[in-house]
PDB file of N, CA and C in Angstrom:
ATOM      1  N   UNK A   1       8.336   1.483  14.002  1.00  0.00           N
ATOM      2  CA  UNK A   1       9.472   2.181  13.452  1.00  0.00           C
ATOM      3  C   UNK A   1      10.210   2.964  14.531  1.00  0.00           C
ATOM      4  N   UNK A   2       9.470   3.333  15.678  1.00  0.00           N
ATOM      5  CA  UNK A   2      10.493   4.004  17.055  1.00  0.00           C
ATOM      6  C   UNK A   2      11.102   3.137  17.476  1.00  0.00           C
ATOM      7  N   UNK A   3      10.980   2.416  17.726  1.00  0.00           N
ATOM      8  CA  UNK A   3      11.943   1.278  18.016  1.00  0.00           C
ATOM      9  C   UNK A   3      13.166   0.925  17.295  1.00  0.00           C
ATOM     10  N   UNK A   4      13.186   1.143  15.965  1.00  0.00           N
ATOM     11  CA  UNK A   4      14.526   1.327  15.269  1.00  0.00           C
ATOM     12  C   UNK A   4      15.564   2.154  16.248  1.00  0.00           C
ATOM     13  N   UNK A   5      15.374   3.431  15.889  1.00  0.00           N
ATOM     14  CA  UNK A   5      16.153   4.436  16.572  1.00  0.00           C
ATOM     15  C   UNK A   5      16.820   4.098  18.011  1.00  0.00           C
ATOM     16  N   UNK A   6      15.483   3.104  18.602  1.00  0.00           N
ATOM     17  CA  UNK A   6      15.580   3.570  20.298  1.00  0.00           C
ATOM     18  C   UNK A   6      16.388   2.241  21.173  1.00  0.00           C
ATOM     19  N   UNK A   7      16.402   0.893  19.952  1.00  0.00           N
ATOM     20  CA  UNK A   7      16.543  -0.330  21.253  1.00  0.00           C
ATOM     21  C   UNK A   7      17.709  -0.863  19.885  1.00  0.00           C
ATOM     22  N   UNK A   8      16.931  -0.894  18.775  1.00  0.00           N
ATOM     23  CA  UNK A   8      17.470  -2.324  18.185  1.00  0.00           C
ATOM     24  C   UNK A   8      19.187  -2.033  17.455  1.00  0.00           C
ATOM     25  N   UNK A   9      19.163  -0.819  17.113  1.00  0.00           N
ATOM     26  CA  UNK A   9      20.564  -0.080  15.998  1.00  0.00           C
ATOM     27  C   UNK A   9      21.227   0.728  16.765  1.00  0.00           C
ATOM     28  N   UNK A  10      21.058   1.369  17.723  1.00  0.00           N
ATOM     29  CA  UNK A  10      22.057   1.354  19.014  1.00  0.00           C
ATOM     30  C   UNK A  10      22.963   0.377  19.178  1.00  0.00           C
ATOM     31  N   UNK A  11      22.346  -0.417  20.163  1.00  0.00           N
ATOM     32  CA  UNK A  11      22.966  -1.849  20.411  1.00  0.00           C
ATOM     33  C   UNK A  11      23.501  -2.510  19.211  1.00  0.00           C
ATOM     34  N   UNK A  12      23.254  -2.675  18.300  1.00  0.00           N
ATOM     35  CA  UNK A  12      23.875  -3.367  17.345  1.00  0.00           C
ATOM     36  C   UNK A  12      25.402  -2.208  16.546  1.00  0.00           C
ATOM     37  N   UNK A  13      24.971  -1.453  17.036  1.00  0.00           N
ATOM     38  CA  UNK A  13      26.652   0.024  16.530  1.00  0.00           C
ATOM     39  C   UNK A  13      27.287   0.158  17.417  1.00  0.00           C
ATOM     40  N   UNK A  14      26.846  -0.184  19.366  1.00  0.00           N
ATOM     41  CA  UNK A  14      27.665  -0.656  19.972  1.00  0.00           C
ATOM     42  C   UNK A  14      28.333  -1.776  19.796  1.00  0.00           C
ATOM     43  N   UNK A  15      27.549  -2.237  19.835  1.00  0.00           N
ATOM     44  CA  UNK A  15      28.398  -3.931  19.467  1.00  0.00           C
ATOM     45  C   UNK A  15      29.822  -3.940  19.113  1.00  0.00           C
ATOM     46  N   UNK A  16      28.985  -2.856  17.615  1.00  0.00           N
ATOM     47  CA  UNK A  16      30.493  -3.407  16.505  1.00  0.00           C
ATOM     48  C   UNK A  16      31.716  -2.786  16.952  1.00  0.00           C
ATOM     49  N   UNK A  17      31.220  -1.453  17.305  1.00  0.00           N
ATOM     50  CA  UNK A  17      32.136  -0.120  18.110  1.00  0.00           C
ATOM     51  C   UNK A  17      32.990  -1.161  19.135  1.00  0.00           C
ATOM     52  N   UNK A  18      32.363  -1.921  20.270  1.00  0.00           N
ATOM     53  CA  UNK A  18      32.968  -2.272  20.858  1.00  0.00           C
ATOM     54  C   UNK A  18      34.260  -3.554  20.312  1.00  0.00           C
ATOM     55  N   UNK A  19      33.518  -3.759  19.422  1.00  0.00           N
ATOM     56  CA  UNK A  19      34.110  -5.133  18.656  1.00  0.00           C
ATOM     57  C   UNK A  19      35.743  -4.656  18.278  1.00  0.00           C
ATOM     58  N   UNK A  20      35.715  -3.304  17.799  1.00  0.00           N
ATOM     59  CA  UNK A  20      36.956  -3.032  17.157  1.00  0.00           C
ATOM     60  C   UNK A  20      36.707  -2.627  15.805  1.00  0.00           C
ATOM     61  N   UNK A  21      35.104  -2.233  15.287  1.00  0.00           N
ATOM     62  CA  UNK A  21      35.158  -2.008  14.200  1.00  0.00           C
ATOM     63  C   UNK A  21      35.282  -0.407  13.873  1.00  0.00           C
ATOM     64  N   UNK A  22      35.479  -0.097  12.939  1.00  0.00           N
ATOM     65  CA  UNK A  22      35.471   1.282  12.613  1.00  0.00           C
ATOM     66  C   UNK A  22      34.375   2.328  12.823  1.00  0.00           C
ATOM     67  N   UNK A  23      33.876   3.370  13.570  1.00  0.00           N
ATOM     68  CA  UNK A  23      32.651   4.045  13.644  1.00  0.00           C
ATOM     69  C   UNK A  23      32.046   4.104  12.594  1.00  0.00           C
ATOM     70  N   UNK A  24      32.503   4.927  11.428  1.00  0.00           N
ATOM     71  CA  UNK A  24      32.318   5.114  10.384  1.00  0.00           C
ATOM     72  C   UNK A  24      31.604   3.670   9.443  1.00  0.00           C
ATOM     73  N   UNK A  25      32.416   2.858   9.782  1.00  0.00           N
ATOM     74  CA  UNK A  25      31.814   1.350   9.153  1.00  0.00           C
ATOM     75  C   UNK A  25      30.713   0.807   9.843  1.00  0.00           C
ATOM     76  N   UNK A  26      30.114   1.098  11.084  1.00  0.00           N
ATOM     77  CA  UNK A  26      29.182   0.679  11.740  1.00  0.00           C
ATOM     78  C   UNK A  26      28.111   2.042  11.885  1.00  0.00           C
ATOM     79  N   UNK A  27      28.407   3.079  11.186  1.00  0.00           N
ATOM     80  CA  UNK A  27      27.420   3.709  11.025  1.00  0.00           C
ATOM     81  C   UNK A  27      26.595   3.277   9.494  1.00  0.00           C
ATOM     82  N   UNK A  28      27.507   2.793   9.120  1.00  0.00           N
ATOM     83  CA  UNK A  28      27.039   2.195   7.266  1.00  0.00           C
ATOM     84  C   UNK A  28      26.142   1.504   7.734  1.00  0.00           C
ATOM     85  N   UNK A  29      26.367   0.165   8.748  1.00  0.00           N
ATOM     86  CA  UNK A  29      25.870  -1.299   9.043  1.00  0.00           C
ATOM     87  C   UNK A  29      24.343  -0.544   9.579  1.00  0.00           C
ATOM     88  N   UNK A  30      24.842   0.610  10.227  1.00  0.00           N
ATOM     89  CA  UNK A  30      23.438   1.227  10.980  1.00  0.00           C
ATOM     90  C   UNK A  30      22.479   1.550   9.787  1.00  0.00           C
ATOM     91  N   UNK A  31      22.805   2.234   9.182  1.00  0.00           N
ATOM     92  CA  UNK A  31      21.689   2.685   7.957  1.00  0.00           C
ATOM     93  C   UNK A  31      21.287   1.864   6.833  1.00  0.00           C
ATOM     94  N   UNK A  32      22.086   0.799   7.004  1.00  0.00           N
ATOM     95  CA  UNK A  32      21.826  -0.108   5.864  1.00  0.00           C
ATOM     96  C   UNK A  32      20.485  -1.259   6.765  1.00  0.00           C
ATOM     97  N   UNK A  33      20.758  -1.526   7.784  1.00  0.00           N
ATOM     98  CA  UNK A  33      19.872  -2.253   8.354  1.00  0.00           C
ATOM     99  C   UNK A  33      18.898  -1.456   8.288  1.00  0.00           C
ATOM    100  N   UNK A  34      18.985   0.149   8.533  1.00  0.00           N
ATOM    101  CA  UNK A  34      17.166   1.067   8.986  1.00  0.00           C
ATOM    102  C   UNK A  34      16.431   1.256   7.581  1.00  0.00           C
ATOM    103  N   UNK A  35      17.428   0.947   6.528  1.00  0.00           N
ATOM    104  CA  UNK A  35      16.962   1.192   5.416  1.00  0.00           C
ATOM    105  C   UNK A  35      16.068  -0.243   4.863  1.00  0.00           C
ATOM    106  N   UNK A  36      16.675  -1.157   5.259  1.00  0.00           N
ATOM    107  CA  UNK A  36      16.021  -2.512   5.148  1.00  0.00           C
ATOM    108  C   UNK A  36      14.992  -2.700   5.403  1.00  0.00           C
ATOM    109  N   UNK A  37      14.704  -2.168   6.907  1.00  0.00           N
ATOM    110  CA  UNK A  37      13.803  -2.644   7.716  1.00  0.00           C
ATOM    111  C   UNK A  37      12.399  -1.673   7.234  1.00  0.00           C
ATOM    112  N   UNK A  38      12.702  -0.271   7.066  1.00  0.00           N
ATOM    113  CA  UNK A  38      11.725   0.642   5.914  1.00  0.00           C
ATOM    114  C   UNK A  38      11.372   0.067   5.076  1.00  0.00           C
ATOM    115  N   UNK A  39      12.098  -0.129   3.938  1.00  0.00           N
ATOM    116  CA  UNK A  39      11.659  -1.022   3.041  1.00  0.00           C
ATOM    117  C   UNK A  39      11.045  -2.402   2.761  1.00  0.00           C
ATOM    118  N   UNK A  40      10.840  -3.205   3.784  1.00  0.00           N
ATOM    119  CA  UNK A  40      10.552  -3.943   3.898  1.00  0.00           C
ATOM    120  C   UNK A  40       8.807  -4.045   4.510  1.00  0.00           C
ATOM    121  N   UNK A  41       8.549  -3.077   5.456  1.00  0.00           N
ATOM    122  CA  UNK A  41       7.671  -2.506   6.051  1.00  0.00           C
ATOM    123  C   UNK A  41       6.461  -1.789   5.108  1.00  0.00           C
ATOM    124  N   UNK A  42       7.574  -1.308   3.948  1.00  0.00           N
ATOM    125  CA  UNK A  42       6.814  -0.374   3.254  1.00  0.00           C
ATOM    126  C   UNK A  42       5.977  -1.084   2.120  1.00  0.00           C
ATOM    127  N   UNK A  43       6.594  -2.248   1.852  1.00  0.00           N
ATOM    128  CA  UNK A  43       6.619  -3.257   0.780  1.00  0.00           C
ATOM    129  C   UNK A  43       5.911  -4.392   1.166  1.00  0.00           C
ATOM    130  N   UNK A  44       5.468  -4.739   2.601  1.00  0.00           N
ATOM    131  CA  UNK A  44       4.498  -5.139   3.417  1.00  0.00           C
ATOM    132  C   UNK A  44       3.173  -4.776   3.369  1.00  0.00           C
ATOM    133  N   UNK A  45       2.971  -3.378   3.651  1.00  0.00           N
ATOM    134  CA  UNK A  45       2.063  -2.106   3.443  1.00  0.00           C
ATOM    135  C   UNK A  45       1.421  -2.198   2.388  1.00  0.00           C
ATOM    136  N   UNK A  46       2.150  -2.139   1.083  1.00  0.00           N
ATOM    137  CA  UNK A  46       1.814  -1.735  -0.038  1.00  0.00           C
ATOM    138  C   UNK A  46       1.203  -3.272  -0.690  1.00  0.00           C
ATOM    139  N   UNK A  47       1.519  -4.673   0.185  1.00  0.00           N
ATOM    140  CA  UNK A  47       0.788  -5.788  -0.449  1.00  0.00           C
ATOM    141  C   UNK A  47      -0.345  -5.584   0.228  1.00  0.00           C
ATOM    142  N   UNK A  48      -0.345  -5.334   1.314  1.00  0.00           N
ATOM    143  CA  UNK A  48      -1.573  -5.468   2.077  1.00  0.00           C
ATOM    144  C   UNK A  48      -2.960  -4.626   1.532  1.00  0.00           C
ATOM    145  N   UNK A  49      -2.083  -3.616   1.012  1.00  0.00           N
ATOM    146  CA  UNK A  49      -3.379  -2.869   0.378  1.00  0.00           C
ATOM    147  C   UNK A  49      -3.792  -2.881  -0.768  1.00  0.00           C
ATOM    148  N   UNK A  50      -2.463  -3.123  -1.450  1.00  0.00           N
ATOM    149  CA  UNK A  50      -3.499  -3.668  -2.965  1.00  0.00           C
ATOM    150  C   UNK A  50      -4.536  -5.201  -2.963  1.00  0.00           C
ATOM    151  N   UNK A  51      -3.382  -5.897  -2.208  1.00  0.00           N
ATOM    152  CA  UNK A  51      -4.173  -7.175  -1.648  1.00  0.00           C
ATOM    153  C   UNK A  51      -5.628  -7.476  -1.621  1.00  0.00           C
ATOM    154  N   UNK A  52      -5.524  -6.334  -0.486  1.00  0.00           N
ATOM    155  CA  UNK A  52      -6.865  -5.734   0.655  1.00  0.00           C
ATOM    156  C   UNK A  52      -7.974  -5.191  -1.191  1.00  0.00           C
ATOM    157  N   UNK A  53      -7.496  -4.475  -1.861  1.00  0.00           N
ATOM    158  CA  UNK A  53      -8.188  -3.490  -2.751  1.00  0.00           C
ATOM    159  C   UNK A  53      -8.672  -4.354  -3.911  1.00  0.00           C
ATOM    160  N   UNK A  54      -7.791  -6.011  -3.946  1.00  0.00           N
ATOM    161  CA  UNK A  54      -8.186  -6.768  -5.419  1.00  0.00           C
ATOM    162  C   UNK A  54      -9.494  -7.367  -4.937  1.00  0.00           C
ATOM    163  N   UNK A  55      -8.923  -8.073  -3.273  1.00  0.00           N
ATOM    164  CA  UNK A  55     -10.031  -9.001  -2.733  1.00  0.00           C
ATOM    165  C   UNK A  55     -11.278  -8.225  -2.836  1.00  0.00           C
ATOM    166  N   UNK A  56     -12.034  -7.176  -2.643  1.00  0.00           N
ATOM    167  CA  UNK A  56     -13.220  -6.432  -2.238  1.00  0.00           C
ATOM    168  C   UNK A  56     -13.409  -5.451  -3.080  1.00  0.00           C
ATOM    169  N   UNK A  57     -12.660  -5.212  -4.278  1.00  0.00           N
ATOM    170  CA  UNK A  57     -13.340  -4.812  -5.742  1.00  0.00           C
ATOM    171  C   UNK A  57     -13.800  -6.263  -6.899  1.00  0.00           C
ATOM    172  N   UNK A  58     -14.321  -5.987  -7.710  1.00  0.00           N
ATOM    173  CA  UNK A  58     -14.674  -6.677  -8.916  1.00  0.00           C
ATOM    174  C   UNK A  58     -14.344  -5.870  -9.789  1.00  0.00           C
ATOM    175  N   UNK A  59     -14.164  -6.358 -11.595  1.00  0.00           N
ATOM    176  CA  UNK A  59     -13.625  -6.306 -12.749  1.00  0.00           C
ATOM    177  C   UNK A  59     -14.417  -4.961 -12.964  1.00  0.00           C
ATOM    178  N   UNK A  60     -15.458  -4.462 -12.528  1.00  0.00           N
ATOM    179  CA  UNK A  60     -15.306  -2.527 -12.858  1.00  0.00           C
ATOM    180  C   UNK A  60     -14.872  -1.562 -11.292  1.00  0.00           C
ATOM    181  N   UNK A  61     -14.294  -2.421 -11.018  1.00  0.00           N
ATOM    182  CA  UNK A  61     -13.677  -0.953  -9.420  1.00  0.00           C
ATOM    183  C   UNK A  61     -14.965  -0.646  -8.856  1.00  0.00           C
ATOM    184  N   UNK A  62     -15.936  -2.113  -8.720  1.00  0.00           N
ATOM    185  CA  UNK A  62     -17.000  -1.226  -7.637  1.00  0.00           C
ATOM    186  C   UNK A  62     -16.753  -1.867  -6.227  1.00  0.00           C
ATOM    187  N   UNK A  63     -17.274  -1.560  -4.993  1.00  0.00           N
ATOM    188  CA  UNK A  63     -17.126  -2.160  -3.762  1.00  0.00           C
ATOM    189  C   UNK A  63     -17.886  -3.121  -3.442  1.00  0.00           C
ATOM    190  N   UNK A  64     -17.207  -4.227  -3.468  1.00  0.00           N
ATOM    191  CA  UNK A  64     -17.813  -5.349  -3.105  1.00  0.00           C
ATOM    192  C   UNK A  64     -17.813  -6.367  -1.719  1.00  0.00           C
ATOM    193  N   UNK A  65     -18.479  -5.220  -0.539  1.00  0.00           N
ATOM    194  CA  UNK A  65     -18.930  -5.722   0.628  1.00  0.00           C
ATOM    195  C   UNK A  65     -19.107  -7.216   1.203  1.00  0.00           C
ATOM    196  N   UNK A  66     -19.863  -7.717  -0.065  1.00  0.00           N
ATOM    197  CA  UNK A  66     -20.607  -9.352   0.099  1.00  0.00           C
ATOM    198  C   UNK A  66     -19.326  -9.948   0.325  1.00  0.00           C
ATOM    199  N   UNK A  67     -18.336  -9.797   0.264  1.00  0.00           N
ATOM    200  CA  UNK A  67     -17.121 -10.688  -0.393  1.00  0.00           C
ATOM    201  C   UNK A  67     -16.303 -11.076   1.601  1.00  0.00           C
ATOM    202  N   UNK A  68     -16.620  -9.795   2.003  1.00  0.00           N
ATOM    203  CA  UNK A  68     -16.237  -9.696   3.535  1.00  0.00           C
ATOM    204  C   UNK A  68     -16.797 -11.093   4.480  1.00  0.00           C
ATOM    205  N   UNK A  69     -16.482 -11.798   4.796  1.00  0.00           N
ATOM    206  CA  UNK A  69     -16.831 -12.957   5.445  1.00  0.00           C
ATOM    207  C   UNK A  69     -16.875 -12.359   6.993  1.00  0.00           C
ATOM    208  N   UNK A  70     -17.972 -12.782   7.612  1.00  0.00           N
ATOM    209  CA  UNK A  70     -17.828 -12.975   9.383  1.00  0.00           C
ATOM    210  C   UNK A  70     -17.611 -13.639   9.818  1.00  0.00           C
TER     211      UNK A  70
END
């Protein structure tokens, strides 16, 4: 997520800036992409762990270790 801020939405609000677009309109393009990319991340996250929480419980919520393969 530092990397948002630091490399990728810079450069892409220069771009547009340079392009001829409006600041104001390429600050939209800016937050609409950081908002994407959050959400998307977050919604990543949140499969992984319920995911993670169906695979290695059973039908009463106990921990089921055996299930872990090496």
């Amino acid at each position: 997520m530092a990397a948002i801020g630091l490399v990728f939405l810079p450069g892409m609000m220069t771009g547009q800036i340079l392009a001829g677009v409006e600041p104001a309109d390429a600050v939209k393009y800016q937050l609409l992409i950081m908002f994407l990319i959050a959400g998307g991340t977050g919604l990543g996250t949140l499969t992984a762990v319920l995911g993670g929480a169906h695979l290695l419980t059973d039908h009463r919520h106990r921990l089921r270790l055996d299930r872990i393969s090496r």
